[in-house]
N, C-alpha and C. Protein backbone atom coordinates (compact mmCIF):
# COMPACT_ATOMS: atom_id res chain seq x y z
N UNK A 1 12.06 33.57 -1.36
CA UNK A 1 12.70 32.57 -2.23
C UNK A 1 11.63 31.81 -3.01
N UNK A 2 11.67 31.50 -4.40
CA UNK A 2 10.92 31.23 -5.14
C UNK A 2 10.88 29.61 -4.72
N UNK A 3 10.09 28.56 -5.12
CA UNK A 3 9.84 27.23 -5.15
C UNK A 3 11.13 26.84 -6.26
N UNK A 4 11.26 27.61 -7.09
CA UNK A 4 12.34 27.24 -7.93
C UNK A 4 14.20 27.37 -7.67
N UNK A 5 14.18 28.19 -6.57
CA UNK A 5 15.20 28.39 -5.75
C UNK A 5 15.10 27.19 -5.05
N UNK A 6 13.88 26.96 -4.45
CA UNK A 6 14.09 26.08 -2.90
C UNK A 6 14.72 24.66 -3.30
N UNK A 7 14.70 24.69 -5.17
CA UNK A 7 14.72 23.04 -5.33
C UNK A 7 16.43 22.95 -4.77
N UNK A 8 17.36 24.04 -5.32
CA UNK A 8 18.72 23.80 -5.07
C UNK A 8 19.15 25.02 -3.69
N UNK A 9 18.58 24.61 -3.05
CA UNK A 9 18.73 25.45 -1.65
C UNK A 9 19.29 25.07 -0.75
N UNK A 10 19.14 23.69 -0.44
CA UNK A 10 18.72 22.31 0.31
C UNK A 10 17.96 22.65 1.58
N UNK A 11 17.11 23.48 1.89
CA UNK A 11 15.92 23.74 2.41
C UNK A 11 14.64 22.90 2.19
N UNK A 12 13.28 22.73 2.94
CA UNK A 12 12.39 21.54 2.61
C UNK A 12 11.67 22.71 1.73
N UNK A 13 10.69 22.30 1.08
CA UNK A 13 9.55 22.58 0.00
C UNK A 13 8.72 21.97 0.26
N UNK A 14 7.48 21.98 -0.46
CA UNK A 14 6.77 21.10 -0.91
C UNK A 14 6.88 20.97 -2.58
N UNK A 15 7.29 19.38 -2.62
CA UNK A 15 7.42 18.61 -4.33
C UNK A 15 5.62 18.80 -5.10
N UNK A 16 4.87 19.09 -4.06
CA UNK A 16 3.41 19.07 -4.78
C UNK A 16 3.05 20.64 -5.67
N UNK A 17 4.00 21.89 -5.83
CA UNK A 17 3.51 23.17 -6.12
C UNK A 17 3.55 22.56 -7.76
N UNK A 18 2.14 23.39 -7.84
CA UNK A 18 1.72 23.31 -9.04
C UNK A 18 2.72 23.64 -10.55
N UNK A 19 3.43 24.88 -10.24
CA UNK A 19 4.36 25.62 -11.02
C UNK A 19 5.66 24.17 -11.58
N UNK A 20 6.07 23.58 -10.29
CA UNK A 20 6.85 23.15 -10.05
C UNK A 20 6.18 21.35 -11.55
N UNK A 21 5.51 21.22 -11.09
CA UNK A 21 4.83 20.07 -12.40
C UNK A 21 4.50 20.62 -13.49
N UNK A 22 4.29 21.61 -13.70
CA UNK A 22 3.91 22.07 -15.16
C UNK A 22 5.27 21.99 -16.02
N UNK A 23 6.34 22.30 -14.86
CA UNK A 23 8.01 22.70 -15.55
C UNK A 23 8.51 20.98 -15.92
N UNK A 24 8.44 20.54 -15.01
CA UNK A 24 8.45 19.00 -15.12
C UNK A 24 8.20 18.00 -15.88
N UNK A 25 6.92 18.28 -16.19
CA UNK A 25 5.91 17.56 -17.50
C UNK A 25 6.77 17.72 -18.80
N UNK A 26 7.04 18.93 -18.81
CA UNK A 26 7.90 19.58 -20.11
C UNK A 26 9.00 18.89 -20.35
N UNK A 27 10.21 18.63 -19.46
CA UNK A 27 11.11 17.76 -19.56
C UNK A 27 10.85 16.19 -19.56
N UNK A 28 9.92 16.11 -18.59
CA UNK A 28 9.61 14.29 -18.96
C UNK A 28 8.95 14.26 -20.00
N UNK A 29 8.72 15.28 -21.33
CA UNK A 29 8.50 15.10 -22.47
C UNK A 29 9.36 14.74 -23.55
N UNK A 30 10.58 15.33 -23.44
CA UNK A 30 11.77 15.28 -23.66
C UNK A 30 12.66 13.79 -23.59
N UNK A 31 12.48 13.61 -22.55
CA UNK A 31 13.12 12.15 -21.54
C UNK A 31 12.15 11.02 -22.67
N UNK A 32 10.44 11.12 -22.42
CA UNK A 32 9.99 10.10 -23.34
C UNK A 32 10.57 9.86 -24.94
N UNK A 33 10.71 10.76 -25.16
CA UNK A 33 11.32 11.16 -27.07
C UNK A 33 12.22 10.31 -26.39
N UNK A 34 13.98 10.55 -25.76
CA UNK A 34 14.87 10.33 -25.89
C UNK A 34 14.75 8.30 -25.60
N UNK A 35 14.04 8.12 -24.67
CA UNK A 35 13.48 7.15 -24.55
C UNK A 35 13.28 5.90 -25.45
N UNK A 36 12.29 6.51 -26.78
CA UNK A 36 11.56 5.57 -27.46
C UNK A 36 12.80 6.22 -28.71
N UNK A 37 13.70 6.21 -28.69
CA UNK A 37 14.19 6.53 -30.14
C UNK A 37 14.86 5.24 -30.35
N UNK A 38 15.11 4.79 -31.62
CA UNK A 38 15.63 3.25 -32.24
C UNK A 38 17.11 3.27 -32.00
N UNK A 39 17.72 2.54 -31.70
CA UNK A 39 19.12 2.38 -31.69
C UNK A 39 20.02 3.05 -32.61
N UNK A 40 19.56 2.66 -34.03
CA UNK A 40 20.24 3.32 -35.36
C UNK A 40 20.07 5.25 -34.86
N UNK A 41 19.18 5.65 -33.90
CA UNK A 41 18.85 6.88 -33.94
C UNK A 41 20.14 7.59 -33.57
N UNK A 42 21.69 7.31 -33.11
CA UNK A 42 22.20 8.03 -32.46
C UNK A 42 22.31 9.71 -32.22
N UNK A 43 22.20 9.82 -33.39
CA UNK A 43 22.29 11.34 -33.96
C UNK A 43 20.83 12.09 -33.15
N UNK A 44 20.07 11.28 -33.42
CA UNK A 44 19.01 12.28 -32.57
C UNK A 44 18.89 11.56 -31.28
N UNK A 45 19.27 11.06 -30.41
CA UNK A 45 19.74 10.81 -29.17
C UNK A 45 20.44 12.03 -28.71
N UNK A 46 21.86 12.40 -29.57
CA UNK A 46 22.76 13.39 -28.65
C UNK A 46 22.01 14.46 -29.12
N UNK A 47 21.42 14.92 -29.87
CA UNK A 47 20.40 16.13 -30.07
C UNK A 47 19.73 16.43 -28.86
N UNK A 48 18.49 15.39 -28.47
CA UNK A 48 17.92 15.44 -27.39
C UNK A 48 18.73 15.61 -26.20
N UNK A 49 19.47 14.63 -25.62
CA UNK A 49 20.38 15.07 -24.71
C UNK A 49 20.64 16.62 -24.13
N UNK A 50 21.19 17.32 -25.72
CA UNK A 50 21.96 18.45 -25.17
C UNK A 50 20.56 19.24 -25.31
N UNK A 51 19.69 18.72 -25.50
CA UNK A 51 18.27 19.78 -25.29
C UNK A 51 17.83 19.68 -23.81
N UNK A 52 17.93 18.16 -23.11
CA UNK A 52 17.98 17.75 -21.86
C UNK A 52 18.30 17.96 -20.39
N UNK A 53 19.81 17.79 -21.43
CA UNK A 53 20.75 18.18 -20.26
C UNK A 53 21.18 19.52 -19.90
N UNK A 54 21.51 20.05 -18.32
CA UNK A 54 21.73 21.27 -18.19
C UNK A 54 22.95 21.69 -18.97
N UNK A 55 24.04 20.27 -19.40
CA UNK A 55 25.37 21.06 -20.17
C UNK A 55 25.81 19.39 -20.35
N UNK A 56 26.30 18.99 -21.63
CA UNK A 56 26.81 17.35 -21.96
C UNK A 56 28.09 17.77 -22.88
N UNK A 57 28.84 17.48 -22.67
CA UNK A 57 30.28 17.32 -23.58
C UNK A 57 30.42 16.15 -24.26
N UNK A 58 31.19 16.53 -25.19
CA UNK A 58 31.30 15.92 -26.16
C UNK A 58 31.41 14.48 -26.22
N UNK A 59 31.01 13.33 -27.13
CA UNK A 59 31.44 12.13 -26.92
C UNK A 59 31.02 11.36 -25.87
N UNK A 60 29.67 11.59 -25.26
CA UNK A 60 29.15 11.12 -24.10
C UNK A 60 28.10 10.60 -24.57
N UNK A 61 27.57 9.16 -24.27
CA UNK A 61 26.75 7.53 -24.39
C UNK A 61 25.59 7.22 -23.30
N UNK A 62 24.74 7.87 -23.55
CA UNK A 62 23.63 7.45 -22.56
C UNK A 62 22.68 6.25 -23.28
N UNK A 63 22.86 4.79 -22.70
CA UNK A 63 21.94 3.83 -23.04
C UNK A 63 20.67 3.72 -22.63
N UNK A 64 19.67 3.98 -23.59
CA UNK A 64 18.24 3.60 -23.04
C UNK A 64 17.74 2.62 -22.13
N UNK A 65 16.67 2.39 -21.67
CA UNK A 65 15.87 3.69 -20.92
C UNK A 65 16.53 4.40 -19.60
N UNK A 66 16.28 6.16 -19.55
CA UNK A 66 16.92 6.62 -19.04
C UNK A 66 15.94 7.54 -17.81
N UNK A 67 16.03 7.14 -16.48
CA UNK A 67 14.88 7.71 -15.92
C UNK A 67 15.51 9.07 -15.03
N UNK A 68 14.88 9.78 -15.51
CA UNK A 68 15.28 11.15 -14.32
C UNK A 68 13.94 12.10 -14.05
N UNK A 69 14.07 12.45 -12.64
CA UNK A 69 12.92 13.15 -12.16
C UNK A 69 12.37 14.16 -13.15
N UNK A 70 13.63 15.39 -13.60
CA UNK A 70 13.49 16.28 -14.05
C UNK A 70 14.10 16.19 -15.77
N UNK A 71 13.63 14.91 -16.01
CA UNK A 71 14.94 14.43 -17.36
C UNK A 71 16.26 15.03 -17.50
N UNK A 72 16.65 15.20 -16.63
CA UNK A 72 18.08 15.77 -17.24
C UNK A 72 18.28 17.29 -16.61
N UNK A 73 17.26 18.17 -16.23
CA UNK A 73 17.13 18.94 -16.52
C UNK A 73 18.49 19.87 -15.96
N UNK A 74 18.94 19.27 -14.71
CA UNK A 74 20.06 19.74 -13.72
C UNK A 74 21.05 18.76 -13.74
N UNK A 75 21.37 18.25 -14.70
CA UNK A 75 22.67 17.38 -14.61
C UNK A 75 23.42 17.96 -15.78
N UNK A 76 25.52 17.81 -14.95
CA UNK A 76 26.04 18.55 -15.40
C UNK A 76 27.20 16.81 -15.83
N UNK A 77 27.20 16.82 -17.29
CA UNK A 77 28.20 15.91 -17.67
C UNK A 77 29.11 16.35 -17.99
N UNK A 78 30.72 16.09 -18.11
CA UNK A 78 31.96 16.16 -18.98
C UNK A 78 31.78 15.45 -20.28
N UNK A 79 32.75 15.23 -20.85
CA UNK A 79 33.18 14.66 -21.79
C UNK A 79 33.73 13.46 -22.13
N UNK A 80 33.07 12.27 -22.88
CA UNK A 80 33.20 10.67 -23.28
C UNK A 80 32.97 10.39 -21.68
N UNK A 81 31.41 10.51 -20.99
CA UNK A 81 30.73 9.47 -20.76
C UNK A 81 30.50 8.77 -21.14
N UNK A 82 30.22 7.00 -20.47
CA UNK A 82 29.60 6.32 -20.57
C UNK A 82 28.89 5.82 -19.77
N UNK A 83 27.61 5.90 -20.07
CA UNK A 83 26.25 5.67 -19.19
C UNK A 83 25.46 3.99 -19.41
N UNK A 84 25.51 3.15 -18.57
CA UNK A 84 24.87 1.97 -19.40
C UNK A 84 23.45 1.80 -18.89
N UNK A 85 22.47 0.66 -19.58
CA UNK A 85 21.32 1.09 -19.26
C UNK A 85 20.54 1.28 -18.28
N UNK A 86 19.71 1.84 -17.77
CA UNK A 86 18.59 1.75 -16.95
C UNK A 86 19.39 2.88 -15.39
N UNK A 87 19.63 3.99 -15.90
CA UNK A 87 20.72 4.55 -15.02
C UNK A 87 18.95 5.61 -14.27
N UNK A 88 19.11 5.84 -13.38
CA UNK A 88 18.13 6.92 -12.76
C UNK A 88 18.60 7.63 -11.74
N UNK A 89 18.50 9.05 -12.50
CA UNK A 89 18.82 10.49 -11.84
C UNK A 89 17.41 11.08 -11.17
N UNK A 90 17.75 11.34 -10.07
CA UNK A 90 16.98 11.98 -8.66
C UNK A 90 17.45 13.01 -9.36
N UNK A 91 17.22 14.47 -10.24
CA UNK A 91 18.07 15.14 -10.26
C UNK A 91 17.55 16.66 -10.07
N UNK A 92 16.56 17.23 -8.88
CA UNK A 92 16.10 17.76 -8.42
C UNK A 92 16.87 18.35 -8.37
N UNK A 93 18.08 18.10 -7.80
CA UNK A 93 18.90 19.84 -7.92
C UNK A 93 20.41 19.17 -8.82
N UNK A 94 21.46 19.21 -8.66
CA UNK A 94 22.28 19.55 -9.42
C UNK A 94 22.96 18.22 -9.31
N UNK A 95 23.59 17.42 -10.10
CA UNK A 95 24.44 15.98 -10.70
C UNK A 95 25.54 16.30 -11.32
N UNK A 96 26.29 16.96 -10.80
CA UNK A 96 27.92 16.87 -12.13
C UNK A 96 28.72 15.22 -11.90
N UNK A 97 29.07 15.37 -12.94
CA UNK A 97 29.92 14.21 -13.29
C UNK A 97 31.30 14.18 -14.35
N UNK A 98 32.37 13.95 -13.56
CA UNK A 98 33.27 14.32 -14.60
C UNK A 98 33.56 13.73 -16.33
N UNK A 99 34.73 13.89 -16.71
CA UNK A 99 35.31 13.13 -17.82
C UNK A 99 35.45 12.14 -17.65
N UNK A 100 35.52 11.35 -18.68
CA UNK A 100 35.61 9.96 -18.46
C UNK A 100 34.76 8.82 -17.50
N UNK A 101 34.05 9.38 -17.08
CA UNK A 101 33.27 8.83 -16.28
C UNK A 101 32.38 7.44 -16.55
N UNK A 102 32.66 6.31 -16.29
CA UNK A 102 31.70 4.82 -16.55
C UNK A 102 30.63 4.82 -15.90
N UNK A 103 29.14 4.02 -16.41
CA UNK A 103 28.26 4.21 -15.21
C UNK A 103 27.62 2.70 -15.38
N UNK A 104 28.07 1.53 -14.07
CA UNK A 104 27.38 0.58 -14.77
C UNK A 104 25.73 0.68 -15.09
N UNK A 105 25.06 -0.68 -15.57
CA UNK A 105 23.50 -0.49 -15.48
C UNK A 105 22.81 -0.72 -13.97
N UNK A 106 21.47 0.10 -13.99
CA UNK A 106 20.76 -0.28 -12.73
C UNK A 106 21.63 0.70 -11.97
N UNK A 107 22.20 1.83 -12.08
CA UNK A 107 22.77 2.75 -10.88
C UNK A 107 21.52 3.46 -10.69
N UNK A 108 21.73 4.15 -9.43
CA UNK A 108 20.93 5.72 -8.94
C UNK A 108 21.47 6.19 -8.40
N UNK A 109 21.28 7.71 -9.26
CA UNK A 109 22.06 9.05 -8.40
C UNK A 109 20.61 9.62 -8.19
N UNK A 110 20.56 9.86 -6.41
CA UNK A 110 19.88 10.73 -6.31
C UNK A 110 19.92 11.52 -5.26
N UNK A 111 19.62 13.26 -5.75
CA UNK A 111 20.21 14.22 -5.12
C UNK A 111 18.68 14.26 -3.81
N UNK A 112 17.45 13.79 -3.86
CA UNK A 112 16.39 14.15 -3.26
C UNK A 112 16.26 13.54 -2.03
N UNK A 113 15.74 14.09 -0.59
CA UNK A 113 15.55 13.25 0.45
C UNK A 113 14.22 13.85 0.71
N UNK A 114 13.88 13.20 2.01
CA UNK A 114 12.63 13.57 2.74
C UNK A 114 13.05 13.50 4.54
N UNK A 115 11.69 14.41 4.95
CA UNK A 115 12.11 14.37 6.33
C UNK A 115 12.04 13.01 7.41
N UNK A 116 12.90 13.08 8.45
CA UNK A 116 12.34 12.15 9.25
C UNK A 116 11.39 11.88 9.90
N UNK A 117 10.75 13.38 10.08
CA UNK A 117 9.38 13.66 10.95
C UNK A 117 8.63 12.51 10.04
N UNK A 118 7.60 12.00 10.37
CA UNK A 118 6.22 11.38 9.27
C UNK A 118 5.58 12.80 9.25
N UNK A 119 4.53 13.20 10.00
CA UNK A 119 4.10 14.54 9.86
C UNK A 119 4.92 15.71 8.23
N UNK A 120 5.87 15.31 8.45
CA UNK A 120 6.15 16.10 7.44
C UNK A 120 6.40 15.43 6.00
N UNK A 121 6.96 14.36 6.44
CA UNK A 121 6.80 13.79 4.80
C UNK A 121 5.18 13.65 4.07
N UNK A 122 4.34 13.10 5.12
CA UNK A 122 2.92 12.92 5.19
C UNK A 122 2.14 14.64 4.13
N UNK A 123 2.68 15.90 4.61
CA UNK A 123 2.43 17.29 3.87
C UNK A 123 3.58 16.97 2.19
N UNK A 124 4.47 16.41 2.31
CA UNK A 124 5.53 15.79 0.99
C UNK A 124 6.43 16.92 0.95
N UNK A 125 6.82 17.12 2.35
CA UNK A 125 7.88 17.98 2.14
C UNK A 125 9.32 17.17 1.73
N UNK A 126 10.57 17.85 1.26
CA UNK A 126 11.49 17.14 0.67
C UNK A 126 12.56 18.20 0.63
N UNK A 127 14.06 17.81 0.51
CA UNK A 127 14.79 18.53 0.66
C UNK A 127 16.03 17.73 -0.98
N UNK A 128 16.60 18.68 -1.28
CA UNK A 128 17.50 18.13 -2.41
C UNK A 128 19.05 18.64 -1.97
N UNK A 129 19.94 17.82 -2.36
CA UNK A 129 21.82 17.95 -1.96
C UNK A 129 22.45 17.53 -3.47
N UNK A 130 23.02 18.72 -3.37
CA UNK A 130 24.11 17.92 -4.86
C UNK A 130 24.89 17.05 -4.80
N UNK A 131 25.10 15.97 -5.93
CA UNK A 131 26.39 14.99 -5.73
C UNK A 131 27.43 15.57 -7.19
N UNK A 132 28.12 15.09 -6.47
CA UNK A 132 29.65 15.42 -7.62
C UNK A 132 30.07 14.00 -7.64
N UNK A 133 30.48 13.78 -8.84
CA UNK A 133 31.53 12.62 -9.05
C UNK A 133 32.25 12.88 -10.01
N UNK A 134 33.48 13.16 -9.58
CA UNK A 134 34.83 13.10 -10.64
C UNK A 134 35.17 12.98 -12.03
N UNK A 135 36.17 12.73 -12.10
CA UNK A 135 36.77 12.60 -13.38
C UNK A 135 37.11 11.08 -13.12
N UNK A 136 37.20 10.25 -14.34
CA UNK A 136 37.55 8.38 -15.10
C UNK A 136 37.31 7.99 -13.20
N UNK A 137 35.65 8.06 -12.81
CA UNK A 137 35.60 7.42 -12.19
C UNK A 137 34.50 5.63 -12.45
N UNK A 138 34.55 5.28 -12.14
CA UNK A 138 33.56 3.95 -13.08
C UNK A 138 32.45 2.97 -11.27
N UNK A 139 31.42 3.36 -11.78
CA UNK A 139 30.67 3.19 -11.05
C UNK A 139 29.85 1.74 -11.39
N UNK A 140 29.41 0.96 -10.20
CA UNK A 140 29.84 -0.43 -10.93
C UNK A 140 28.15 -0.90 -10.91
N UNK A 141 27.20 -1.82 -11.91
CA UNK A 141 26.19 -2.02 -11.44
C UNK A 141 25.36 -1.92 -10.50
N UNK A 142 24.10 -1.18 -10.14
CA UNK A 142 23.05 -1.98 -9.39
C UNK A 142 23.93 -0.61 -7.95
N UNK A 143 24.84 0.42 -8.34
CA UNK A 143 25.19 1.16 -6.93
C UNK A 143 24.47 2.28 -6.96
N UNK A 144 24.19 2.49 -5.47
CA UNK A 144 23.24 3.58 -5.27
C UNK A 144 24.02 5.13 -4.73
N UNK A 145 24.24 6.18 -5.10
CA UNK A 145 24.52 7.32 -4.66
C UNK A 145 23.36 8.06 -4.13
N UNK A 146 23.34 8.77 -2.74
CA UNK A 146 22.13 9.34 -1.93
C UNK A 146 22.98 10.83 -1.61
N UNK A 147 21.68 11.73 -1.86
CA UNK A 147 22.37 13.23 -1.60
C UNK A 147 23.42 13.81 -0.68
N UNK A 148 23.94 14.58 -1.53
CA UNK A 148 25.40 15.44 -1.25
C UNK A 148 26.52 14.63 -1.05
N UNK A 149 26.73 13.52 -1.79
CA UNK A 149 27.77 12.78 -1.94
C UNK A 149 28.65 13.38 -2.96
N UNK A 150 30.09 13.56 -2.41
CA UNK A 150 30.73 13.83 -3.58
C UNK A 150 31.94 12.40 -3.22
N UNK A 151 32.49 12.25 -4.97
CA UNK A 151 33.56 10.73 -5.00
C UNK A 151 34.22 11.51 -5.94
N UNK A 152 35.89 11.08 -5.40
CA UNK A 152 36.60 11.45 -6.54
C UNK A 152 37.15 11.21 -7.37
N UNK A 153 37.90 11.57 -8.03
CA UNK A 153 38.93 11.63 -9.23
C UNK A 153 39.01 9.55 -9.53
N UNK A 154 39.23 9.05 -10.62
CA UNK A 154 39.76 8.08 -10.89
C UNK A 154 39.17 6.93 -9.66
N UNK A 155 38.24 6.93 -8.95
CA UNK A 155 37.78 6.04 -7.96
C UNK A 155 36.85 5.07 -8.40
N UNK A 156 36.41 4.00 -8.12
CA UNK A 156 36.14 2.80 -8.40
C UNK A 156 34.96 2.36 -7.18
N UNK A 157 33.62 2.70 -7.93
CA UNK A 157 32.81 2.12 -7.05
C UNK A 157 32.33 1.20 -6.90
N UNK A 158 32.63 -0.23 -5.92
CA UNK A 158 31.95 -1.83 -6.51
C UNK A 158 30.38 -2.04 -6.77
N UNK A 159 30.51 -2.95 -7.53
CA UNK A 159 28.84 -2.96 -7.86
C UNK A 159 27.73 -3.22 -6.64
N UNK A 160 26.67 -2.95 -6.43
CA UNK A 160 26.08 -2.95 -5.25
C UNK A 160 25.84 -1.96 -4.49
N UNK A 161 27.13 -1.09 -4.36
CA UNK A 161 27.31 -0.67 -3.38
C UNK A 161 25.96 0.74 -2.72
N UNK A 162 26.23 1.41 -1.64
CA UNK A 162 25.30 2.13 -1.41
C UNK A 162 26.54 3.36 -0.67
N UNK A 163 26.40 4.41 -1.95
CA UNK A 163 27.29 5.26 -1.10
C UNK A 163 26.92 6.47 -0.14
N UNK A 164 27.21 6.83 1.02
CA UNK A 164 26.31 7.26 1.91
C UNK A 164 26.91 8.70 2.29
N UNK A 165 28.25 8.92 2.42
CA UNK A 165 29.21 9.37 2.55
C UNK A 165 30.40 9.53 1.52
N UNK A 166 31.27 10.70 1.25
CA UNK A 166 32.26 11.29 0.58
C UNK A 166 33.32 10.12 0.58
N UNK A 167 33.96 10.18 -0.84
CA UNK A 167 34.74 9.18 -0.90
C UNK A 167 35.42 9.25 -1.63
N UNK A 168 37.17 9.50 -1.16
CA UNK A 168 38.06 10.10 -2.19
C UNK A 168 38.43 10.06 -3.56
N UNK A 169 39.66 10.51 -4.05
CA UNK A 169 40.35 10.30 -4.94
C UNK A 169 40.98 8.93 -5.10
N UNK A 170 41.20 8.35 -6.27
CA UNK A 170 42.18 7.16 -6.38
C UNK A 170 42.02 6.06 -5.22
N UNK A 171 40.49 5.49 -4.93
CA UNK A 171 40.41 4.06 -4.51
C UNK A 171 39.11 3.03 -4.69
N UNK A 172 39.18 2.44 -4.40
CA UNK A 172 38.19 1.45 -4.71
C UNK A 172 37.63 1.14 -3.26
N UNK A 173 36.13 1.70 -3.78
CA UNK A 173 35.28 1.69 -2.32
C UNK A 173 34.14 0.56 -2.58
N UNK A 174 33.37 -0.10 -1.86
CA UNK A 174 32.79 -1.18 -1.84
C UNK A 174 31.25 -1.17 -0.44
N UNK A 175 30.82 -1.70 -0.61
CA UNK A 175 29.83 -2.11 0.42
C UNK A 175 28.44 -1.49 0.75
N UNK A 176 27.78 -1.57 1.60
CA UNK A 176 26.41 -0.71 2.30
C UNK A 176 26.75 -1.10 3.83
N UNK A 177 27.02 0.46 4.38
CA UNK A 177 27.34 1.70 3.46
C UNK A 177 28.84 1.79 2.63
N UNK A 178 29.02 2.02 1.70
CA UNK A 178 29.72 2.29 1.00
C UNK A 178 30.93 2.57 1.60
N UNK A 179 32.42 1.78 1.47
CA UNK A 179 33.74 2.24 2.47
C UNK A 179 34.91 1.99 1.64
N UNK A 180 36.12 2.71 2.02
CA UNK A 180 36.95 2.61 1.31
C UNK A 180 37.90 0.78 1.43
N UNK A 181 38.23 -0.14 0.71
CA UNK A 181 38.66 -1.20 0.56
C UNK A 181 39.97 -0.82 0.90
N UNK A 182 40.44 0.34 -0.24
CA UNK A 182 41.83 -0.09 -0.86
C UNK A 182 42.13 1.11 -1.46
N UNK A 183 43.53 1.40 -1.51
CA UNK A 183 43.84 2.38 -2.54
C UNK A 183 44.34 1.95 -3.95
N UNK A 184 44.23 2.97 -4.86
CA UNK A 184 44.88 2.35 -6.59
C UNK A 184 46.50 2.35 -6.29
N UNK A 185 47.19 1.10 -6.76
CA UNK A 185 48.12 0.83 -6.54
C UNK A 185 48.83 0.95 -7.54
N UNK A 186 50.18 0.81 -7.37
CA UNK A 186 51.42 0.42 -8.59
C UNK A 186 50.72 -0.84 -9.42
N UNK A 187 50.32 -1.91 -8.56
CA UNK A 187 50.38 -3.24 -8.80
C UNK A 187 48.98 -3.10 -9.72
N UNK A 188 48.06 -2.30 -9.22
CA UNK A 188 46.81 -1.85 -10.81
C UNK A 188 47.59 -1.46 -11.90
N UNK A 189 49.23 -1.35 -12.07
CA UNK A 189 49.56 -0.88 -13.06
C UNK A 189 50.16 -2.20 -13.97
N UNK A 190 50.10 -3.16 -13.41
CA UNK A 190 50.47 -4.86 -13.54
C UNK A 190 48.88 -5.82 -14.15
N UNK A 191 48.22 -5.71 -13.29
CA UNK A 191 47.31 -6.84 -12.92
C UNK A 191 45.59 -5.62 -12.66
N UNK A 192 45.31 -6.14 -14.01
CA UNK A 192 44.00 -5.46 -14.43
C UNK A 192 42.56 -6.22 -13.99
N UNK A 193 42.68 -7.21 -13.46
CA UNK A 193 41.77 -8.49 -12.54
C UNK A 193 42.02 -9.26 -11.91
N UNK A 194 42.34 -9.06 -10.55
CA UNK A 194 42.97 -10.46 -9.80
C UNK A 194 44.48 -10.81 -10.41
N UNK A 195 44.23 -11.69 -10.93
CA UNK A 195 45.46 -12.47 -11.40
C UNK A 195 45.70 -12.22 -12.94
N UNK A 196 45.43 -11.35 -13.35
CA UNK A 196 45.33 -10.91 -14.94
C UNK A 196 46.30 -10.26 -14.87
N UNK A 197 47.10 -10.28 -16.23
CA UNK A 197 48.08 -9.37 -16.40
C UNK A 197 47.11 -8.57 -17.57
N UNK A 198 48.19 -7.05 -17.31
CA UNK A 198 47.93 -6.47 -18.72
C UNK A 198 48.38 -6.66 -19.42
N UNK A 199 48.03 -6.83 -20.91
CA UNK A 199 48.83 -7.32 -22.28
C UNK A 199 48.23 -6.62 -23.02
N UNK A 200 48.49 -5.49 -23.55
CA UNK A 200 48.03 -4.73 -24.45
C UNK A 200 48.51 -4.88 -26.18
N UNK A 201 49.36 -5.93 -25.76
CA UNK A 201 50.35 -5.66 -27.29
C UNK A 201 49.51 -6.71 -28.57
């Protein structure tokens, strides 16, 4: 098995093979461009992106600065993301994320761990897990996702939070470690904050 296999294997490696930084450098070349481009730049923002990213659909908002191991290189977006700033992808092996998807600022997704041994982290061995997250799910400031987490469909992650563990469809999860509160209700179909009504008209 190649070093380039081992990244999405979830087997340990070593993160130090030479091959493995030369490929790297290349994309955090990429990531800097997308980086330093001016606001007015949008157009060459989603250019870069889909040069970036392993696959981005249409109508998807990544706010600068955007930090990822491999810039992008293994992350899989849907369509009308929104990403807000200062988001950082671990993304050593694979990141899908559905449609509709919100991301507050200050999140991290990251797919990368290390061993418990010291001895072995000490050589920099490391192991990578994919996360999945859904479709119109909205992930709330400052929350942390840690490998092979998958969250689903329409779920609601509170800001802070640290998700550690799988976490369904249709609820609003909260805390460290990360737990389910509540499910989406009728009454979310009423009252859009506490005591807020919806008034769309």
């Amino acid at each position: 098995m190649s070093v380039f296999e081992k990244l999405h294997s979830g087997e340990l490696y070593s993160c130090n093979d030479e091959a493995l930084g030369i490929e790297q450098r290349k994309c955090l070349d990429k990531l800097y461009d997308f980086n330093h481009t001016r606001p007015t730049e949008i157009a060459k923002r989603t250019k870069l992106l889909k040069e970036m990213f392993f696959e981005i659909g249409e109508g998807c908002y990544v706010e600068p600065p955007l930090q990822a191991n491999w810039g992008g290189k293994h992350v899989h977006f849907g369509k009308n993301i929104y990403v807000n700033f200062n988001l950082t992808l671990v993304d050593d092996t694979h990141i899908f994320v559905g449609d509709y998807t919100k991301i507050g600022p200050n999140v991290t997704i990251a797919t990368a761990g290390h061993p418990i041994l010291p001895e072995l982290r000490q050589q920099v061995y490391q192991f990578n897990l994919p996360i999945k997250i859904g479709r119109n799910v909205w992930i709330g400031a400052g929350a942390i996702i840690l490998p092979g987490v998958t969250i689903g469909d329409n779920t609601v992650i509170g800001a802070g939070s640290v998700v550690t563990k799988d976490i369904p469809d249709n609820v609003v999860a909260v805390g460290n470690p990360c737990r389910v509160l509540r499910s989406i209700t009728e009454k979310d179909k009423e009252f859009f904050y506490r005591d807020k009504k919806i008034n769309l008209s």
